[in-house]
N, C-alpha and C. Protein backbone atom coordinates (compact mmCIF):
# COMPACT_ATOMS: atom_id res chain seq x y z
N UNK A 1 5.57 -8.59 -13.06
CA UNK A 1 4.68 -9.16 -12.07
C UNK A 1 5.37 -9.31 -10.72
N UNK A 2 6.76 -9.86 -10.86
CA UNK A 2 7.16 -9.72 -9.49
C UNK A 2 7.56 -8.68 -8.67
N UNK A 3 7.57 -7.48 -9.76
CA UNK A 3 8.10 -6.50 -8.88
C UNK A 3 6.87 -6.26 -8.31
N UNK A 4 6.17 -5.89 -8.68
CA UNK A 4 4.87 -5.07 -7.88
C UNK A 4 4.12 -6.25 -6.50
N UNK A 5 4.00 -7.99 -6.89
CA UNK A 5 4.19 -8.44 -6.21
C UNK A 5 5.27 -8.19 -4.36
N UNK A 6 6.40 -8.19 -4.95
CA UNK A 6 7.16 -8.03 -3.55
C UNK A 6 7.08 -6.19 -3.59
N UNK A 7 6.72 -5.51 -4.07
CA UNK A 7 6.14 -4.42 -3.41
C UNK A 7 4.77 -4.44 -2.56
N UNK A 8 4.05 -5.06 -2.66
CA UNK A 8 2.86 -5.53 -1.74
C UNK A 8 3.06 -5.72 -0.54
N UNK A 9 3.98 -6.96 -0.80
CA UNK A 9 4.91 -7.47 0.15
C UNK A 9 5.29 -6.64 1.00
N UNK A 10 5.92 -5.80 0.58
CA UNK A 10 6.98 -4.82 1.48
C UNK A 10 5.99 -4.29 2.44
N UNK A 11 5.19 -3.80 1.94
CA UNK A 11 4.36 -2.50 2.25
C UNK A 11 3.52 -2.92 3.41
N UNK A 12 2.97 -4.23 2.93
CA UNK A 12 2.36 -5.32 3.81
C UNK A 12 3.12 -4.98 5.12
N UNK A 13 4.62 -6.22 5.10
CA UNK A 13 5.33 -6.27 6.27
C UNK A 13 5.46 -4.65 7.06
N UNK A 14 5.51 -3.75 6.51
CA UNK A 14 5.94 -2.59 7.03
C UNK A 14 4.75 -2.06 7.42
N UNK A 15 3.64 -2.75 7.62
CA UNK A 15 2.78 -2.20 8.08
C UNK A 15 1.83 -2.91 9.10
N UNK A 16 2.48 -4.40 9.40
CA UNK A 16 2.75 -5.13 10.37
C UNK A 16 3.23 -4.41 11.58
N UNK A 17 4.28 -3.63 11.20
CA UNK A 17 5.21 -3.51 12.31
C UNK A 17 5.16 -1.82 12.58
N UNK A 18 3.75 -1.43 12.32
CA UNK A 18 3.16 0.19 12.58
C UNK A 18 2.46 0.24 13.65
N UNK A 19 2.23 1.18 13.91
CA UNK A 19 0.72 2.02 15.00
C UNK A 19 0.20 2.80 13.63
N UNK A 20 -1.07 3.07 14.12
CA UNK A 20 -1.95 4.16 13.49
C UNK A 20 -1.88 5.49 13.68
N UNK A 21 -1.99 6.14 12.22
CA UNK A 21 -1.51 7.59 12.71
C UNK A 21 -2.76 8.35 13.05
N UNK A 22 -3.00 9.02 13.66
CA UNK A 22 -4.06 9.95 13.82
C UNK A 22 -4.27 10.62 12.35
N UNK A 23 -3.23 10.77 11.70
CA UNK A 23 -3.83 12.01 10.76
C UNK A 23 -4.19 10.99 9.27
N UNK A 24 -3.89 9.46 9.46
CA UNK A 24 -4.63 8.88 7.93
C UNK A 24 -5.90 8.48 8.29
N UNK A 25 -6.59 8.28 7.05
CA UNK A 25 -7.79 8.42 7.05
C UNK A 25 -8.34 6.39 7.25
N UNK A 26 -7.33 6.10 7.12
CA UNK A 26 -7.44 4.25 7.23
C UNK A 26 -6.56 3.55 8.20
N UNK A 27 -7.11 2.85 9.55
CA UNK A 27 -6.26 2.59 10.49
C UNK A 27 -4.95 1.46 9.30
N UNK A 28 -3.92 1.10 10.53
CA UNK A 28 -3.10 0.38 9.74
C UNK A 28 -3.85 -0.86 9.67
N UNK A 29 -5.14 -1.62 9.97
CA UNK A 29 -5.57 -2.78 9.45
C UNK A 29 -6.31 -2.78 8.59
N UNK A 30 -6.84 -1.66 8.58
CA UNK A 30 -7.44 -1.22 7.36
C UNK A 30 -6.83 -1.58 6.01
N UNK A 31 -5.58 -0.37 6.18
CA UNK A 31 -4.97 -0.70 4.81
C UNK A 31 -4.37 -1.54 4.71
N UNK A 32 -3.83 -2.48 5.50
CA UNK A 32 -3.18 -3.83 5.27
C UNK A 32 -4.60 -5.12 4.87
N UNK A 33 -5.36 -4.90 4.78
CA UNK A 33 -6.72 -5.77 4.34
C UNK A 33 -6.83 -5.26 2.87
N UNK A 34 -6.90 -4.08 2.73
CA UNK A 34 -7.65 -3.73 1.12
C UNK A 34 -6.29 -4.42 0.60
N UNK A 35 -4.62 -3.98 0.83
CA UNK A 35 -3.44 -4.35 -0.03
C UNK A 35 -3.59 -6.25 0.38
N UNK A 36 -3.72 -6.83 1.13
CA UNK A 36 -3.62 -8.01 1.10
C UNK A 36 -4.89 -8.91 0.34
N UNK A 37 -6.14 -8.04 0.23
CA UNK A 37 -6.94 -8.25 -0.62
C UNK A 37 -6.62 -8.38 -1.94
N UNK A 38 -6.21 -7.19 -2.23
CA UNK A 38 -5.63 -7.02 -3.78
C UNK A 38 -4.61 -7.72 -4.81
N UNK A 39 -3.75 -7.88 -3.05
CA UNK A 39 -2.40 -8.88 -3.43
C UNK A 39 -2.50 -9.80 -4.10
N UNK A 40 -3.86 -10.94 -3.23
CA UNK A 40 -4.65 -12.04 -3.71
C UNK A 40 -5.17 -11.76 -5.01
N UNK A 41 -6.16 -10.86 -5.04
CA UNK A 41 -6.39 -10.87 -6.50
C UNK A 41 -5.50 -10.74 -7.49
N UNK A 42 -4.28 -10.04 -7.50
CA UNK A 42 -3.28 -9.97 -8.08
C UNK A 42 -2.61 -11.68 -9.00
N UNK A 43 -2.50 -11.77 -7.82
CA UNK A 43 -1.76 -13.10 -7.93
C UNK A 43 -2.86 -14.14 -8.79
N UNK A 44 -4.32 -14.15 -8.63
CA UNK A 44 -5.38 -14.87 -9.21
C UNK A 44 -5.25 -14.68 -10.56
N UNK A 45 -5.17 -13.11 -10.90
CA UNK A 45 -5.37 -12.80 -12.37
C UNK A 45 -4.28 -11.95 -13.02
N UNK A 46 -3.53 -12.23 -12.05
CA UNK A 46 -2.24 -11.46 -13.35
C UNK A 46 -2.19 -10.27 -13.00
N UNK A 47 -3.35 -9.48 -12.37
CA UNK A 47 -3.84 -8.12 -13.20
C UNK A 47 -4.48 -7.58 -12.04
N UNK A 48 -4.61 -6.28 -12.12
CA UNK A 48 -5.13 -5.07 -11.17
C UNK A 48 -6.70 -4.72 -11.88
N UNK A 49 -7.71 -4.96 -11.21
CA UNK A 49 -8.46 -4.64 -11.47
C UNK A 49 -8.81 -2.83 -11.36
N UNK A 50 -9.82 -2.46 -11.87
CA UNK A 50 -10.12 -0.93 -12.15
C UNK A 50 -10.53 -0.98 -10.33
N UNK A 51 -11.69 -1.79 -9.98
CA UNK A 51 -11.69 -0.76 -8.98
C UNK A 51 -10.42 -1.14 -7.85
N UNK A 52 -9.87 -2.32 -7.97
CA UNK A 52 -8.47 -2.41 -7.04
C UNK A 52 -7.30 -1.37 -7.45
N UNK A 53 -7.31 -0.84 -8.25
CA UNK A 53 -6.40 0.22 -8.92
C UNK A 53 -6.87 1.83 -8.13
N UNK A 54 -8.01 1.43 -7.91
CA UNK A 54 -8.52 2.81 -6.99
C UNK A 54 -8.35 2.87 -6.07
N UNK A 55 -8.86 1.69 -5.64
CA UNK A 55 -8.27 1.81 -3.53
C UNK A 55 -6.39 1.53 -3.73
N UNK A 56 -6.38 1.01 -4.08
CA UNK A 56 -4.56 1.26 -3.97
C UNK A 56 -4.20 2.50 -4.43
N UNK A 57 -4.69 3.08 -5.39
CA UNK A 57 -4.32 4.46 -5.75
C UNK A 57 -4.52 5.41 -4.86
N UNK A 58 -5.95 5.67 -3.63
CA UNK A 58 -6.77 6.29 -2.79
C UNK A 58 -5.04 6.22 -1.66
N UNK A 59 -5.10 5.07 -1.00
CA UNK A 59 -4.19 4.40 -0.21
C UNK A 59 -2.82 5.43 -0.28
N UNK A 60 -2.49 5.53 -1.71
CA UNK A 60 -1.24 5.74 -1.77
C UNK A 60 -1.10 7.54 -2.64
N UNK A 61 -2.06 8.39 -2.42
CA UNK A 61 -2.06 9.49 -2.55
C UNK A 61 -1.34 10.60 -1.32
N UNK A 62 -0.86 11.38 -2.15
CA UNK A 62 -0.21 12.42 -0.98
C UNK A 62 -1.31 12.46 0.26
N UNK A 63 -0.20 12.63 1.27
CA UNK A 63 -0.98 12.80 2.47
C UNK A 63 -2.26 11.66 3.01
N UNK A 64 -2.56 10.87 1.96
CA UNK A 64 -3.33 9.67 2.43
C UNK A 64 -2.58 8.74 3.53
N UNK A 65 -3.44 7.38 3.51
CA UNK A 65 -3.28 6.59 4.78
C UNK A 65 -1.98 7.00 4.76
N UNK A 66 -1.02 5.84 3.81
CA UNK A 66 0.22 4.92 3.72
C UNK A 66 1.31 6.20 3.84
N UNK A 67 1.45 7.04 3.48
CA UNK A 67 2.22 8.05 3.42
C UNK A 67 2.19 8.54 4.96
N UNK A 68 1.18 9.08 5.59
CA UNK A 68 0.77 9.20 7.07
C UNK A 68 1.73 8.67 8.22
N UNK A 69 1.30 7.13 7.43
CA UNK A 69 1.62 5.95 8.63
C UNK A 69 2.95 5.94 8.29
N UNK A 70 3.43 5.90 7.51
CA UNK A 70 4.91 5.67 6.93
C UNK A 70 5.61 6.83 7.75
N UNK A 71 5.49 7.91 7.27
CA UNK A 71 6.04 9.32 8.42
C UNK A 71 5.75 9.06 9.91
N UNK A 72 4.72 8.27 10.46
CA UNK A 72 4.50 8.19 11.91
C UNK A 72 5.37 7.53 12.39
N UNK A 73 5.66 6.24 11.44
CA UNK A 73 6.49 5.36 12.03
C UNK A 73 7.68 4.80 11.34
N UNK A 74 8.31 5.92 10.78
CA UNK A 74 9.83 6.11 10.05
C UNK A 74 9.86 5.83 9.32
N UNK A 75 9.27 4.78 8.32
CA UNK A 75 9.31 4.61 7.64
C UNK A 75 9.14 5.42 5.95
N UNK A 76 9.42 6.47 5.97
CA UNK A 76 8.75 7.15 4.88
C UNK A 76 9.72 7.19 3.64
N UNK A 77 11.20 7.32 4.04
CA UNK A 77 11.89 6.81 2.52
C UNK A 77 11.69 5.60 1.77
N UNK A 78 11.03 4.24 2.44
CA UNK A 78 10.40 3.31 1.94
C UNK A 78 9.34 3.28 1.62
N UNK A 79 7.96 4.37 1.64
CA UNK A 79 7.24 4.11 1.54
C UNK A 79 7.47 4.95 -0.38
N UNK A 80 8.02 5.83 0.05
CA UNK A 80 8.09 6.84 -1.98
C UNK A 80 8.69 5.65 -2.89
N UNK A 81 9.96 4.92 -1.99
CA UNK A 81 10.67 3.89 -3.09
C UNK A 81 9.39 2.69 -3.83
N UNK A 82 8.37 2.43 -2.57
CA UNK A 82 7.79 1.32 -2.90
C UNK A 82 6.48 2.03 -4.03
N UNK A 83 6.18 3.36 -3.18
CA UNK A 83 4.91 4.29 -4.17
C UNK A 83 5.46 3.74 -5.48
N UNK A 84 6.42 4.10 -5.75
CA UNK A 84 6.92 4.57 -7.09
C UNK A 84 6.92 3.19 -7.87
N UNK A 85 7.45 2.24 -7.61
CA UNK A 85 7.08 0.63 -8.29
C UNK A 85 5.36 1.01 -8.23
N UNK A 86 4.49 1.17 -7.58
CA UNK A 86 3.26 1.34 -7.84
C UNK A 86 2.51 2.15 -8.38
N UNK A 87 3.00 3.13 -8.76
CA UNK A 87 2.68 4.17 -9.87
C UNK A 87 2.57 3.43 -11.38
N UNK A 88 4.18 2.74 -11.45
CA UNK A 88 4.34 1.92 -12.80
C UNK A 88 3.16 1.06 -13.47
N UNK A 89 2.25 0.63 -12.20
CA UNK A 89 1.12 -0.31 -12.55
C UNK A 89 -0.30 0.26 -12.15
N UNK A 90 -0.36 1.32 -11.95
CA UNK A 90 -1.67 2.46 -12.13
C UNK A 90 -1.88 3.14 -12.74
């Protein structure tokens, strides 16, 4: 639970401190709302719901938003380290 927790986290803060890329399909407040949405629910029930498992999954597909924004704004060896804790729970 905590890992995927402070992976939220991460992803969250690191997307605080973005611009929007032209080429994802979800500005960066976008996707920092659905993951801080989820976060919450997370934390409520333990657990990833089916359709929160989709938009985080959507989110974090090749070439989607988070991957995008992550390459726009350097961040992109952090964004596979954090994918990958989030794979474990999809």
């Amino acid at each position: 639970m905590e890992e995927l927790i402070s992976a939220f986290e991460r992803i969250i803060k690191l997307l605080e401190n973005s611009e929007d890329s032209i080429w994802a399909n979800y500005t960066v407040d976008e996707a920092k709302e659905i993951l801080q949405t989820e976060l919450v629910n997370y934390k409520q029930t333990q657990k990833l719901s089916d359709s929160g498992k989709s938009r985080i999954n959507f989110l974090f597909l090749p070439t989607s938003a988070l991957q995008e924004i992550s390459m726009d704004n350097g961040w992109g060896d952090q964004y596979v380290e954090i994918s990958n804790i989030f794979d474990k729970y999809l």
